[in-house]
PDB file of N, CA and C in Angstrom:
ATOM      1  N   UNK A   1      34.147 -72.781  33.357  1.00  0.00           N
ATOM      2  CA  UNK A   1      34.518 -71.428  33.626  1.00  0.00           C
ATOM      3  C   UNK A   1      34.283 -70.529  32.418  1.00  0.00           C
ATOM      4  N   UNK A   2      34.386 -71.080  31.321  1.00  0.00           N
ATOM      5  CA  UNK A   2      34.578 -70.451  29.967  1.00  0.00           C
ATOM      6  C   UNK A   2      32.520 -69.891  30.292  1.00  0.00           C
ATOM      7  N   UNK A   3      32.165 -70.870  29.936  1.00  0.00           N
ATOM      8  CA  UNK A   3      30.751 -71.020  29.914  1.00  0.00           C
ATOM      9  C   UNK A   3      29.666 -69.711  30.953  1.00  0.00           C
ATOM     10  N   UNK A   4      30.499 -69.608  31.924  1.00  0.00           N
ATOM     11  CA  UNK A   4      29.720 -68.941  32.791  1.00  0.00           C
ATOM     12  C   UNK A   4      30.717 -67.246  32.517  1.00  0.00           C
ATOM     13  N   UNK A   5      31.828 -67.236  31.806  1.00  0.00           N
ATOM     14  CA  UNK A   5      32.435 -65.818  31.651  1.00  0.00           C
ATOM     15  C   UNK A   5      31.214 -65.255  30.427  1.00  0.00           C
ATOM     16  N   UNK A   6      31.369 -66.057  29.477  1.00  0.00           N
ATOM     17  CA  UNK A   6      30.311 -65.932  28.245  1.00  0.00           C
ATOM     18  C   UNK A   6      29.110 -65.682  28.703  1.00  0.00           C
ATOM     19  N   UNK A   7      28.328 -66.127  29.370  1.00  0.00           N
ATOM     20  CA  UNK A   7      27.308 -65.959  29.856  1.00  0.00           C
ATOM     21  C   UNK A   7      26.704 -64.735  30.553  1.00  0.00           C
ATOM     22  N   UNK A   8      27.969 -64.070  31.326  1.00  0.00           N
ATOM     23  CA  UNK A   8      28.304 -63.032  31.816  1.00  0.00           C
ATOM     24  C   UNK A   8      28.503 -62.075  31.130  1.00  0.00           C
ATOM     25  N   UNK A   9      28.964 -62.238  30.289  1.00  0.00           N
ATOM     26  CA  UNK A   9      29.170 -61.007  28.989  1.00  0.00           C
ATOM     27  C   UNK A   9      28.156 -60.829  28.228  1.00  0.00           C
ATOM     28  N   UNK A  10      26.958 -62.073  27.691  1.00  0.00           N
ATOM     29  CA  UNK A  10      26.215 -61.994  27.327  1.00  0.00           C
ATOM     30  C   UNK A  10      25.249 -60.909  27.953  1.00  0.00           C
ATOM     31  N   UNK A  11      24.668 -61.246  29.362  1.00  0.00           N
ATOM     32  CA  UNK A  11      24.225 -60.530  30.281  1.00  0.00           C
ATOM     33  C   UNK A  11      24.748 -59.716  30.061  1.00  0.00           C
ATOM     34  N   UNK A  12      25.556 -59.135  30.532  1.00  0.00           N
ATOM     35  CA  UNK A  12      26.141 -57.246  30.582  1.00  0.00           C
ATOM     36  C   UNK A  12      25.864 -56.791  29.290  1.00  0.00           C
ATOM     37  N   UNK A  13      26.195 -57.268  28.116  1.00  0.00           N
ATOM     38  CA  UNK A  13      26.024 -56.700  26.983  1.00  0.00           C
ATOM     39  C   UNK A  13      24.039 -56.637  26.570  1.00  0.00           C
ATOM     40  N   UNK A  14      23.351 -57.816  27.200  1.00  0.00           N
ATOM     41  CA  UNK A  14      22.180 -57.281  26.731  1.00  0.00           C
ATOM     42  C   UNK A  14      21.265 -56.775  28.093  1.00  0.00           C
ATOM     43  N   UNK A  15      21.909 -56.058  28.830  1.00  0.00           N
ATOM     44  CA  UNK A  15      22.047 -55.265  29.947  1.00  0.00           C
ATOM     45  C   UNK A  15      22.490 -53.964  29.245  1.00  0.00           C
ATOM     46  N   UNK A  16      23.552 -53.302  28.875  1.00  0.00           N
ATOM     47  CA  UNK A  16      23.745 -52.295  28.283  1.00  0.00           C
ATOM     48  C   UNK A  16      22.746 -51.961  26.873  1.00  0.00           C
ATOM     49  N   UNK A  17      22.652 -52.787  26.116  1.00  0.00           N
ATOM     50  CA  UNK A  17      21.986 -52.840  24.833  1.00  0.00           C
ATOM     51  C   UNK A  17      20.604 -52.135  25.542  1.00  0.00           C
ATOM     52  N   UNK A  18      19.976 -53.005  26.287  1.00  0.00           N
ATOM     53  CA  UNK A  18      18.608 -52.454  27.140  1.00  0.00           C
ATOM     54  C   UNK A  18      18.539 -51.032  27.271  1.00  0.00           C
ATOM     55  N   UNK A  19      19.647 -50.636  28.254  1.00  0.00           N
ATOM     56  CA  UNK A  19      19.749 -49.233  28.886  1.00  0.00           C
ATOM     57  C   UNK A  19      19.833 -48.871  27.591  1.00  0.00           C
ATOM     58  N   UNK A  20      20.833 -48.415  26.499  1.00  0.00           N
ATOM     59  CA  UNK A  20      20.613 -47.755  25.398  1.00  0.00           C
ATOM     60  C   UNK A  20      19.244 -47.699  24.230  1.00  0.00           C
ATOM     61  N   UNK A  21      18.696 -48.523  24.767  1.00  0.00           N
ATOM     62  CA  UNK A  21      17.439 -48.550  23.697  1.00  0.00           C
ATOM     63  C   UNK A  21      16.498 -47.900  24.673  1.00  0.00           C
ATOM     64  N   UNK A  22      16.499 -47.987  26.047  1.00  0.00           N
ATOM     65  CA  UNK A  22      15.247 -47.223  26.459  1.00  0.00           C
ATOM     66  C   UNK A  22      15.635 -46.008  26.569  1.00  0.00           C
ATOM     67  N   UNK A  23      16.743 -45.502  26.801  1.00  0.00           N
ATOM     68  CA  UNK A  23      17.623 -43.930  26.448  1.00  0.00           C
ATOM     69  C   UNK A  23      16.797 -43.739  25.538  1.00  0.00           C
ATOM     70  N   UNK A  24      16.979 -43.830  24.197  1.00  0.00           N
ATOM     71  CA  UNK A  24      16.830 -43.476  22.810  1.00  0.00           C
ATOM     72  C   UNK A  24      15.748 -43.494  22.818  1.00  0.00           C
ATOM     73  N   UNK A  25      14.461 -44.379  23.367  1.00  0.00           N
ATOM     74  CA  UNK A  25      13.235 -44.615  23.714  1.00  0.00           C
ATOM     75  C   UNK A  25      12.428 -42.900  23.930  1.00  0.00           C
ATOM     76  N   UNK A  26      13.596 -42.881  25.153  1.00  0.00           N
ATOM     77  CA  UNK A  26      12.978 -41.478  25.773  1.00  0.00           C
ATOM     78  C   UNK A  26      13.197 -39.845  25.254  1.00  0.00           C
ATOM     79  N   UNK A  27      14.332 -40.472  24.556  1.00  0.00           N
ATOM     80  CA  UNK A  27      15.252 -39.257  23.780  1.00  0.00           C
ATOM     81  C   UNK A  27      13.747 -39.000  22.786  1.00  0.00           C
ATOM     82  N   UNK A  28      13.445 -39.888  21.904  1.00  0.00           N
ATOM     83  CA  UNK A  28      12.281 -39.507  20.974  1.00  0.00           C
ATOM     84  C   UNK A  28      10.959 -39.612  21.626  1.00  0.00           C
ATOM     85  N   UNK A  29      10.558 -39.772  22.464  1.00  0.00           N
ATOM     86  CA  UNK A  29       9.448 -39.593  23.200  1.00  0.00           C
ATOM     87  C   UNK A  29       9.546 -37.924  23.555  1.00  0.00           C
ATOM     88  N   UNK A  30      10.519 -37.873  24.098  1.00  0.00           N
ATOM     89  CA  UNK A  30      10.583 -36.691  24.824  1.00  0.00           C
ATOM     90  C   UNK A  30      10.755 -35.260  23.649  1.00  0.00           C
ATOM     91  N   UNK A  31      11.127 -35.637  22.456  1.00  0.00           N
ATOM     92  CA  UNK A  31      11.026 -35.007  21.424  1.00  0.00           C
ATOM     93  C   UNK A  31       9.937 -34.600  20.698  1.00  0.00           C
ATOM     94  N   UNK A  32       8.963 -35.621  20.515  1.00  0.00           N
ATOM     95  CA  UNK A  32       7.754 -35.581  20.268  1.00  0.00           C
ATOM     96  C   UNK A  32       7.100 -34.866  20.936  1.00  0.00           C
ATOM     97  N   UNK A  33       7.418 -34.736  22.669  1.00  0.00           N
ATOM     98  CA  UNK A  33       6.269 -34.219  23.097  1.00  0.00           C
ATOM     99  C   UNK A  33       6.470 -32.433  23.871  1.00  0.00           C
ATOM    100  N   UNK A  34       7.971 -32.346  23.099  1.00  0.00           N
ATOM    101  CA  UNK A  34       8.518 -30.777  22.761  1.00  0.00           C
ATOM    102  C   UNK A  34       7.231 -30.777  21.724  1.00  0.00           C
ATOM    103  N   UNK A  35       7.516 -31.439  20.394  1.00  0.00           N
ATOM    104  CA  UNK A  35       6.890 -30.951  19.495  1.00  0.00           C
ATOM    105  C   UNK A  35       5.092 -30.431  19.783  1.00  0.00           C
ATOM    106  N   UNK A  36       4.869 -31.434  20.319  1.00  0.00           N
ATOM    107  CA  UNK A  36       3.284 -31.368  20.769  1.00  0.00           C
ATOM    108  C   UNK A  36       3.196 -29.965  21.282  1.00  0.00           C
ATOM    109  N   UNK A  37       3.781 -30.374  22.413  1.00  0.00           N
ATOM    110  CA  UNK A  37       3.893 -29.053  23.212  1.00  0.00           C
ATOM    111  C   UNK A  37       3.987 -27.767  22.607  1.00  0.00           C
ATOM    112  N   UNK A  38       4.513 -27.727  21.586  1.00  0.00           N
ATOM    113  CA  UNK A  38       5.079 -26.500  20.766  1.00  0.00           C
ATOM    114  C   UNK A  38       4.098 -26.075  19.702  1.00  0.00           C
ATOM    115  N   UNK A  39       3.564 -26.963  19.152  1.00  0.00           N
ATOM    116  CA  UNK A  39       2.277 -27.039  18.399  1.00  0.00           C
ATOM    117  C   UNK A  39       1.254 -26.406  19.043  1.00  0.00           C
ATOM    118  N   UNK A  40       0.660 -26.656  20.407  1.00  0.00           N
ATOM    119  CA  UNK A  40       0.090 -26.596  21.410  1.00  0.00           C
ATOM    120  C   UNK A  40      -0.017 -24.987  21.905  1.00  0.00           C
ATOM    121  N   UNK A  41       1.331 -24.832  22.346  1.00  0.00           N
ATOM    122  CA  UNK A  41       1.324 -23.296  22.094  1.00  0.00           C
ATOM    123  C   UNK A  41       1.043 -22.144  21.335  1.00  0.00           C
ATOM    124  N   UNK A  42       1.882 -22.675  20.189  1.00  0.00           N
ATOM    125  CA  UNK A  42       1.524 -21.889  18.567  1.00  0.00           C
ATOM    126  C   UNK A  42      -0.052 -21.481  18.446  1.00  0.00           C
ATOM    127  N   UNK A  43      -0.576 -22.404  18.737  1.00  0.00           N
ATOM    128  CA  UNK A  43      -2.199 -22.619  18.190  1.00  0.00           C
ATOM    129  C   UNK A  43      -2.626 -21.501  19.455  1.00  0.00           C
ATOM    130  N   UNK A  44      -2.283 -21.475  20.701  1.00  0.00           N
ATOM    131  CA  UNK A  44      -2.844 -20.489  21.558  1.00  0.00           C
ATOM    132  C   UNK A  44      -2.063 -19.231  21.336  1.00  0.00           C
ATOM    133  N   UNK A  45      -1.264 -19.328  21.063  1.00  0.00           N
ATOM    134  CA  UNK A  45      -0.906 -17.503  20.809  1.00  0.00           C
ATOM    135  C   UNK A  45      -1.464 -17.291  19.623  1.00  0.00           C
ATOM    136  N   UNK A  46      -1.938 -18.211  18.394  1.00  0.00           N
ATOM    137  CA  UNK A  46      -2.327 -17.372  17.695  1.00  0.00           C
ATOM    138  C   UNK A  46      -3.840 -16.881  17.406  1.00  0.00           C
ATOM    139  N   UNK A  47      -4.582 -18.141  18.620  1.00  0.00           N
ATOM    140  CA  UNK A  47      -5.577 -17.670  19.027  1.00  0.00           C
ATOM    141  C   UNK A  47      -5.605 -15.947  20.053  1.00  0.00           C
ATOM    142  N   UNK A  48      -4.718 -15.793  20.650  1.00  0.00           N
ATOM    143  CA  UNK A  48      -4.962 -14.949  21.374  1.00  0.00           C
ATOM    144  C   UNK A  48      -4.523 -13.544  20.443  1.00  0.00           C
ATOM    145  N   UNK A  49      -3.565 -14.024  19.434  1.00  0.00           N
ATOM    146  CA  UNK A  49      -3.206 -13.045  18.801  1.00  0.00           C
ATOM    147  C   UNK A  49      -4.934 -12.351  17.877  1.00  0.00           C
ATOM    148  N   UNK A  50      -5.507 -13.613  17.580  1.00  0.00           N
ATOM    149  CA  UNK A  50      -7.165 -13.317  16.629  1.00  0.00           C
ATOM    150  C   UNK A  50      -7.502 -12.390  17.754  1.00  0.00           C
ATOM    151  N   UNK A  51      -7.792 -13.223  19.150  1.00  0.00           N
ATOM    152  CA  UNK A  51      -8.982 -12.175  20.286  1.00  0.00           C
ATOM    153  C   UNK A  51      -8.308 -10.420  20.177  1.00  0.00           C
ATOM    154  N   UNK A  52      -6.538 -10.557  20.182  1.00  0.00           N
ATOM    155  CA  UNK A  52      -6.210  -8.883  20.194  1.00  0.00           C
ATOM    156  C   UNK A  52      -7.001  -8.117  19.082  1.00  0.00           C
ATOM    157  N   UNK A  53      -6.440  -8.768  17.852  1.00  0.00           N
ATOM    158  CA  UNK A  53      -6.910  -7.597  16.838  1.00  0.00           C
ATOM    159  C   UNK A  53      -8.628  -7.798  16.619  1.00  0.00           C
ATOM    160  N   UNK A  54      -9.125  -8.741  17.225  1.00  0.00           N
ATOM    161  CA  UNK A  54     -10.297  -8.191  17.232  1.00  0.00           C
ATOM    162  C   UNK A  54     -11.115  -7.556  18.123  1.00  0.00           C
ATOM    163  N   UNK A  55     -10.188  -7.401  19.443  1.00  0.00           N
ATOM    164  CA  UNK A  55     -10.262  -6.570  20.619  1.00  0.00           C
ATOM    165  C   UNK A  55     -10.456  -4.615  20.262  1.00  0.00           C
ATOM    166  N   UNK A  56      -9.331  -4.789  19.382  1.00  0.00           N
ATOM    167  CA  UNK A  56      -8.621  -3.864  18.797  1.00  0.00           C
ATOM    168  C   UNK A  56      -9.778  -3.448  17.632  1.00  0.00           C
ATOM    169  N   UNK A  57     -10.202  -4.111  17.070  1.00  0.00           N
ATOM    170  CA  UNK A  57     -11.385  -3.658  15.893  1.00  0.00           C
ATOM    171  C   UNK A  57     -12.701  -3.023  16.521  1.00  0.00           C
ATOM    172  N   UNK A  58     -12.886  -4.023  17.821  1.00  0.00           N
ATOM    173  CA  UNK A  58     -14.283  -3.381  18.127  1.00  0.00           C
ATOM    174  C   UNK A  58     -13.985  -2.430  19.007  1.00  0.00           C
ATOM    175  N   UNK A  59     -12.793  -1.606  19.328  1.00  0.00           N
ATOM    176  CA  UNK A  59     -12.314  -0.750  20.339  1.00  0.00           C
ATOM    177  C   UNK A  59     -12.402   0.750  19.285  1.00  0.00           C
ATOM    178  N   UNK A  60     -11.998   0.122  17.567  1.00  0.00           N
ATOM    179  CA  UNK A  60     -12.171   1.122  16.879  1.00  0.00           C
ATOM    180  C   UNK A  60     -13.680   1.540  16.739  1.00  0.00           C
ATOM    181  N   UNK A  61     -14.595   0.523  16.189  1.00  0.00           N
ATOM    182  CA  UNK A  61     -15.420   0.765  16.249  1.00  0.00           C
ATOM    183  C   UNK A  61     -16.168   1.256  17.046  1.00  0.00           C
ATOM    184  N   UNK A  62     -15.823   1.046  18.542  1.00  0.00           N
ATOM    185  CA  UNK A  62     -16.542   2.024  19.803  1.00  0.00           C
ATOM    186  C   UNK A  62     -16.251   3.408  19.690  1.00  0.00           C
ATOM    187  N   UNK A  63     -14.927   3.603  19.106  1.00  0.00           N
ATOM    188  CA  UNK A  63     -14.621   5.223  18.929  1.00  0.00           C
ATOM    189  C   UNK A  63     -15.546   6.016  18.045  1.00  0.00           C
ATOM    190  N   UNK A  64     -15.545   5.116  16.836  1.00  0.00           N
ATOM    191  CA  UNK A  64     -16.238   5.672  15.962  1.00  0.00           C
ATOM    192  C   UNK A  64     -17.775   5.633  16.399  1.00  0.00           C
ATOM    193  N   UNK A  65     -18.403   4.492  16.878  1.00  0.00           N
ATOM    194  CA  UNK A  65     -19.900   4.737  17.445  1.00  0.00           C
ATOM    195  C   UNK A  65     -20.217   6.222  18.373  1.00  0.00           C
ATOM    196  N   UNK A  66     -19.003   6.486  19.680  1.00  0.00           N
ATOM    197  CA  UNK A  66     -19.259   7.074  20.544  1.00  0.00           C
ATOM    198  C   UNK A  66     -19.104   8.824  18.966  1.00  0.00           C
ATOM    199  N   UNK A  67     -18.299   8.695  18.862  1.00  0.00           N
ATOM    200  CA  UNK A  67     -17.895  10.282  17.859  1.00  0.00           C
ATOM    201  C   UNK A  67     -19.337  10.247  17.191  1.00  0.00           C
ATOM    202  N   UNK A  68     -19.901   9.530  16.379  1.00  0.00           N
ATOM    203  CA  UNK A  68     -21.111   9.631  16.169  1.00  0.00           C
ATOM    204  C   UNK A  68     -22.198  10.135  16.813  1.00  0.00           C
ATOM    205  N   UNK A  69     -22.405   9.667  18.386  1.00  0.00           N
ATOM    206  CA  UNK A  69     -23.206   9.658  19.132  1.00  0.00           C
ATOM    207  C   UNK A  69     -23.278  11.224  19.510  1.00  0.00           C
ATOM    208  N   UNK A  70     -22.074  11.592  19.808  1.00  0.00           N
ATOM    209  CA  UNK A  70     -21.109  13.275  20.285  1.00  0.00           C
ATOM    210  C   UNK A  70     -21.896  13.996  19.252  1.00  0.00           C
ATOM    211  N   UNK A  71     -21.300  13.473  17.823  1.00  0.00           N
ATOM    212  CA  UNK A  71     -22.279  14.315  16.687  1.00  0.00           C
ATOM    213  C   UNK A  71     -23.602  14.765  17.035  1.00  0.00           C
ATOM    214  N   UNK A  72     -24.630  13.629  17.202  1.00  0.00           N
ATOM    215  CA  UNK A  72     -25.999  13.917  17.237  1.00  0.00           C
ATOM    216  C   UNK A  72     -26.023  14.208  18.595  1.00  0.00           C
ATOM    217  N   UNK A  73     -25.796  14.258  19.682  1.00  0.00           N
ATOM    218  CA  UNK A  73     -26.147  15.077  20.777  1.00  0.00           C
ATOM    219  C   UNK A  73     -25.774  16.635  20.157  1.00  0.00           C
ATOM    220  N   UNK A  74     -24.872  17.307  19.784  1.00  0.00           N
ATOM    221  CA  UNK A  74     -24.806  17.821  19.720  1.00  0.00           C
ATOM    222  C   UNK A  74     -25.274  19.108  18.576  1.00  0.00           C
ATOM    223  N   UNK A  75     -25.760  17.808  17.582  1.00  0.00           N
ATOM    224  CA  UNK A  75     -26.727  18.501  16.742  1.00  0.00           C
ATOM    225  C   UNK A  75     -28.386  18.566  17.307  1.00  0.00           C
ATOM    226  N   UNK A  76     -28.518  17.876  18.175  1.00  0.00           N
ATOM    227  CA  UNK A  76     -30.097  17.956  18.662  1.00  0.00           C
ATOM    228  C   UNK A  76     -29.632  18.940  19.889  1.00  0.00           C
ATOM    229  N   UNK A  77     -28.959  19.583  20.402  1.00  0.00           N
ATOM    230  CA  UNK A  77     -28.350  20.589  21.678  1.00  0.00           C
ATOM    231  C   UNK A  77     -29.148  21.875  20.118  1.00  0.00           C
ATOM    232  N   UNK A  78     -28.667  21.620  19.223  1.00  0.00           N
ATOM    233  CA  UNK A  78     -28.820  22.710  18.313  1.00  0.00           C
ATOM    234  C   UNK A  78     -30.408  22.724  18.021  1.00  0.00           C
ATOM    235  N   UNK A  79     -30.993  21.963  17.674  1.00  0.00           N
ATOM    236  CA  UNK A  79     -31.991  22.027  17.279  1.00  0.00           C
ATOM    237  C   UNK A  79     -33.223  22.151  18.364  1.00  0.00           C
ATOM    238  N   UNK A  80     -32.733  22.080  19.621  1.00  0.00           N
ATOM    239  CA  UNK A  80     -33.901  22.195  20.485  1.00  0.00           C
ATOM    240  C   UNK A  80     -33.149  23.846  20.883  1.00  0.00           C
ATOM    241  N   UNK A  81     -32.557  23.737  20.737  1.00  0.00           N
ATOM    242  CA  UNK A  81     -31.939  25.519  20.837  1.00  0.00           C
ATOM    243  C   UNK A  81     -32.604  26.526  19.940  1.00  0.00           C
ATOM    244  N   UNK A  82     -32.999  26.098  18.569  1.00  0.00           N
ATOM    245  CA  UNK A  82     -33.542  26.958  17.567  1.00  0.00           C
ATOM    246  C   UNK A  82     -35.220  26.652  17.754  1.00  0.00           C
ATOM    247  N   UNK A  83     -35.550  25.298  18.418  1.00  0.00           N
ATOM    248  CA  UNK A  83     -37.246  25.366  18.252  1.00  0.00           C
ATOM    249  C   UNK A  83     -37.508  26.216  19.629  1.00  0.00           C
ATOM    250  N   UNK A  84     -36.424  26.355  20.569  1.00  0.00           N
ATOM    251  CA  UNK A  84     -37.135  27.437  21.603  1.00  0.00           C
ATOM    252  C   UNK A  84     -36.893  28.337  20.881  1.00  0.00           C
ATOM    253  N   UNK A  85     -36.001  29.199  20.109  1.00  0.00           N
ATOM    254  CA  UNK A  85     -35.739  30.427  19.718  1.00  0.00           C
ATOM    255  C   UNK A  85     -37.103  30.467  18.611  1.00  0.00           C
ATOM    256  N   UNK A  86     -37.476  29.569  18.361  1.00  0.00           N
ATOM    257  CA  UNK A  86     -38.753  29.553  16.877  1.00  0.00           C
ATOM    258  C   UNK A  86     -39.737  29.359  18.003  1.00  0.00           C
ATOM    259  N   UNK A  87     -40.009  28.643  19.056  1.00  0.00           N
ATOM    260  CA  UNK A  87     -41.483  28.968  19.990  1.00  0.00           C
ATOM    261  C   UNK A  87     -41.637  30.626  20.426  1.00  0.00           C
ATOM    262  N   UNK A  88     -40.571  31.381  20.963  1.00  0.00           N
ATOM    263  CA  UNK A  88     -40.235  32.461  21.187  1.00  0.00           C
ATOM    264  C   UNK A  88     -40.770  33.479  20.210  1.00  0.00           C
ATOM    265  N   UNK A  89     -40.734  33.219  19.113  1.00  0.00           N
ATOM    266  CA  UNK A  89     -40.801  33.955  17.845  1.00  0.00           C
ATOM    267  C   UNK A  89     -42.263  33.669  17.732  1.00  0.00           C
ATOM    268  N   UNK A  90     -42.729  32.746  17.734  1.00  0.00           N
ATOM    269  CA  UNK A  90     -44.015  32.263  17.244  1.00  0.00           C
ATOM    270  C   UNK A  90     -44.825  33.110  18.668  1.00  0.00           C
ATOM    271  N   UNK A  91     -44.846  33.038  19.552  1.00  0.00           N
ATOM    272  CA  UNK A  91     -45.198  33.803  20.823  1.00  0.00           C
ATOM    273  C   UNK A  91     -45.406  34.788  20.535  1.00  0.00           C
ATOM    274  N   UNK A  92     -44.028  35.938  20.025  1.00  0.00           N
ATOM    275  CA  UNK A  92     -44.623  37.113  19.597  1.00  0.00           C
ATOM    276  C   UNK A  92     -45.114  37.340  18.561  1.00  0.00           C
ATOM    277  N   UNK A  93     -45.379  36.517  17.480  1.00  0.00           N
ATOM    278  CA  UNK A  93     -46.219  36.664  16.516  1.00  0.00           C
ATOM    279  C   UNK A  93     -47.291  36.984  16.820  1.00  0.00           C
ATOM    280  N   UNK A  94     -47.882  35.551  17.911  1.00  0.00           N
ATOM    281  CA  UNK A  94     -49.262  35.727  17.829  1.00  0.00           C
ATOM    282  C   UNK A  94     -49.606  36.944  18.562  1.00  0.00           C
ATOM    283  N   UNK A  95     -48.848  36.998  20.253  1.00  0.00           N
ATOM    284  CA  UNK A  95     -49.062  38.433  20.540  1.00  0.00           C
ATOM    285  C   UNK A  95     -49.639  39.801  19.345  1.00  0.00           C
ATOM    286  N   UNK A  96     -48.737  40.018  18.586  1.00  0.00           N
ATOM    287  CA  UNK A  96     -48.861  40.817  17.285  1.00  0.00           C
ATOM    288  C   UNK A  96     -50.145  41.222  16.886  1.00  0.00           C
ATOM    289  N   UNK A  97     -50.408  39.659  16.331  1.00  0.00           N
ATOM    290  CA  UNK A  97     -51.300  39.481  15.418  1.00  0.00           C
ATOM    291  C   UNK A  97     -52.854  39.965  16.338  1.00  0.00           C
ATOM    292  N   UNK A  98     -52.852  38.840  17.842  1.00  0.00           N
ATOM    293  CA  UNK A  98     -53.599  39.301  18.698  1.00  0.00           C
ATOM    294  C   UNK A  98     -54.124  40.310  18.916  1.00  0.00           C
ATOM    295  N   UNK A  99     -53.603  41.496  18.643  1.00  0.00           N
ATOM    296  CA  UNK A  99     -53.806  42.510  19.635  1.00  0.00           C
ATOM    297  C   UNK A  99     -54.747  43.455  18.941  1.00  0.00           C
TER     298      UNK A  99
END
């Protein structure tokens, strides 16, 4: 009787021992793979954080291309404005001179 209570206790105890080691098993498994996970993330926001500000750089730079562009249209609006006013002129020159 002794033999088979012992035996029994043995069992239960490396029955419990079991359950607590694969607990703890999972407790740090499952920790690790917060960490991963978290790592994992980090690395994509701060990728996405690079794509913003360089979203953001070439958005400046489009401003500044297009304001440029505004410039010279609007300096060649001028200059084909003054070569008709200078064909005009040259017209009645020759008229002038012509006659």
């Amino acid at each position: 009787m002794n033999v088979a209570i012992v035996v029994t206790a043995i069992g239960l105890c490396t029955s419990v021992a079991g359950f607590v080691l694969s607990f703890m098993a999972f407790k740090r498994n499952e920790k690790q793979r917060h960490k991963d996970e978290g790592q994992g993330e980090g690395v994509i926001l701060s990728d996405i954080g690079h794509i913003k500000s360089t979203v953001d750089r070439m958005d400046k730079n489009l401003t500044s291309v297009d304001e440029r562009y505004r410039n010279i249209a609007e300096r060649m609006a001028r200059v084909e404005e003054s070569l008709s006013n200078v064909q005009v002129r040259v017209s009645e020159l020759t008229k002038i001179k012509g006659d």
